[in-house]
Protein backbone atom coordinates (compact mmCIF):
# COMPACT_ATOMS: atom_id res chain seq x y z
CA UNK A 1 140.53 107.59 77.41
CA UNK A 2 141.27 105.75 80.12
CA UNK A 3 139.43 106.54 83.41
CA UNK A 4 142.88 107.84 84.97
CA UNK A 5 142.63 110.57 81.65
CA UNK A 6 139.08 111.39 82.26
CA UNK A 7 139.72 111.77 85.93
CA UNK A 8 142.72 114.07 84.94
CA UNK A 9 140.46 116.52 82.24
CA UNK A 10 137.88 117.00 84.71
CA UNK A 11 139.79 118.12 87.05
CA UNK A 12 141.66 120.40 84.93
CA UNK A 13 138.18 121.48 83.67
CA UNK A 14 136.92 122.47 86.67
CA UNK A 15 139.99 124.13 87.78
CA UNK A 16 139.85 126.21 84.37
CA UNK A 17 136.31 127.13 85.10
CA UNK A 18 137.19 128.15 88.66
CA UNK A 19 140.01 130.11 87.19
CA UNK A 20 137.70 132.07 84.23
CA UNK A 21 135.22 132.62 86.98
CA UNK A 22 137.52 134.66 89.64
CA UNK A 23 139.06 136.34 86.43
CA UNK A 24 135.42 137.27 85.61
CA UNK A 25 134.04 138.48 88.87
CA UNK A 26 137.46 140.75 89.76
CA UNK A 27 136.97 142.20 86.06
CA UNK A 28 133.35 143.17 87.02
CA UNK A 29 134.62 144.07 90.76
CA UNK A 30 138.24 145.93 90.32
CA UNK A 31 137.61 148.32 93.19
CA UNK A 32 136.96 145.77 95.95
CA UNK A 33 139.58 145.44 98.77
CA UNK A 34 141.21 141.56 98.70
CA UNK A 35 139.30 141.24 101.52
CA UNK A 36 135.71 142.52 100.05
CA UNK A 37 136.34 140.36 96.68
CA UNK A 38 137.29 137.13 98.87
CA UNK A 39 133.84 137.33 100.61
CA UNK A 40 132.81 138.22 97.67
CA UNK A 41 133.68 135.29 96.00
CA UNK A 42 132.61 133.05 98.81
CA UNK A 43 129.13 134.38 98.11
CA UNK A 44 129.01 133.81 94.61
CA UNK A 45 130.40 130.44 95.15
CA UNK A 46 128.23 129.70 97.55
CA UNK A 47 124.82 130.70 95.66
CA UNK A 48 126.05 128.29 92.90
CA UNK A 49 126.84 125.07 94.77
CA UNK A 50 123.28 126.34 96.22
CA UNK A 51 121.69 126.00 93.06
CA UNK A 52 123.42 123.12 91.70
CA UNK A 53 122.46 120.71 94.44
C-alpha cells in the first residue's frame, strides 16, 4: 500500500470506530435528550483521549 492508501484506511478506520461508538452509547442511552447524549458523548470522548495519552 502506498502511504497515500494507508493514510486513506486509517482514516476511514477511525471514522468507523467513531461511528460504532456513538451507535453504541445511544443504544445504551435511548432516553437522553440530543442535548444530554451530546454532552454525553463529549464525556466519554473525553475520558478516552484521557486515557490514551
Amino acid at each position: 500500500m502506498s502511504s497515500e492508501q494507508r493514510l486513506r484506511k486509517a482514516l476511514e478506520l477511525s471514522d468507523l470506530a467513531k461511528r460504532l461508538f456513538v451507535h453504541g452509547l445511544r443504544r445504551r442511552f435511548p432516553a437522553l435528550s440530543r442535548d444530554e447524549f451530546h454532552r454525553l458523548l463529549l464525556d466519554r470522548l473525553d475520558k478516552c483521549h484521557n486515557r490514551i495519552y
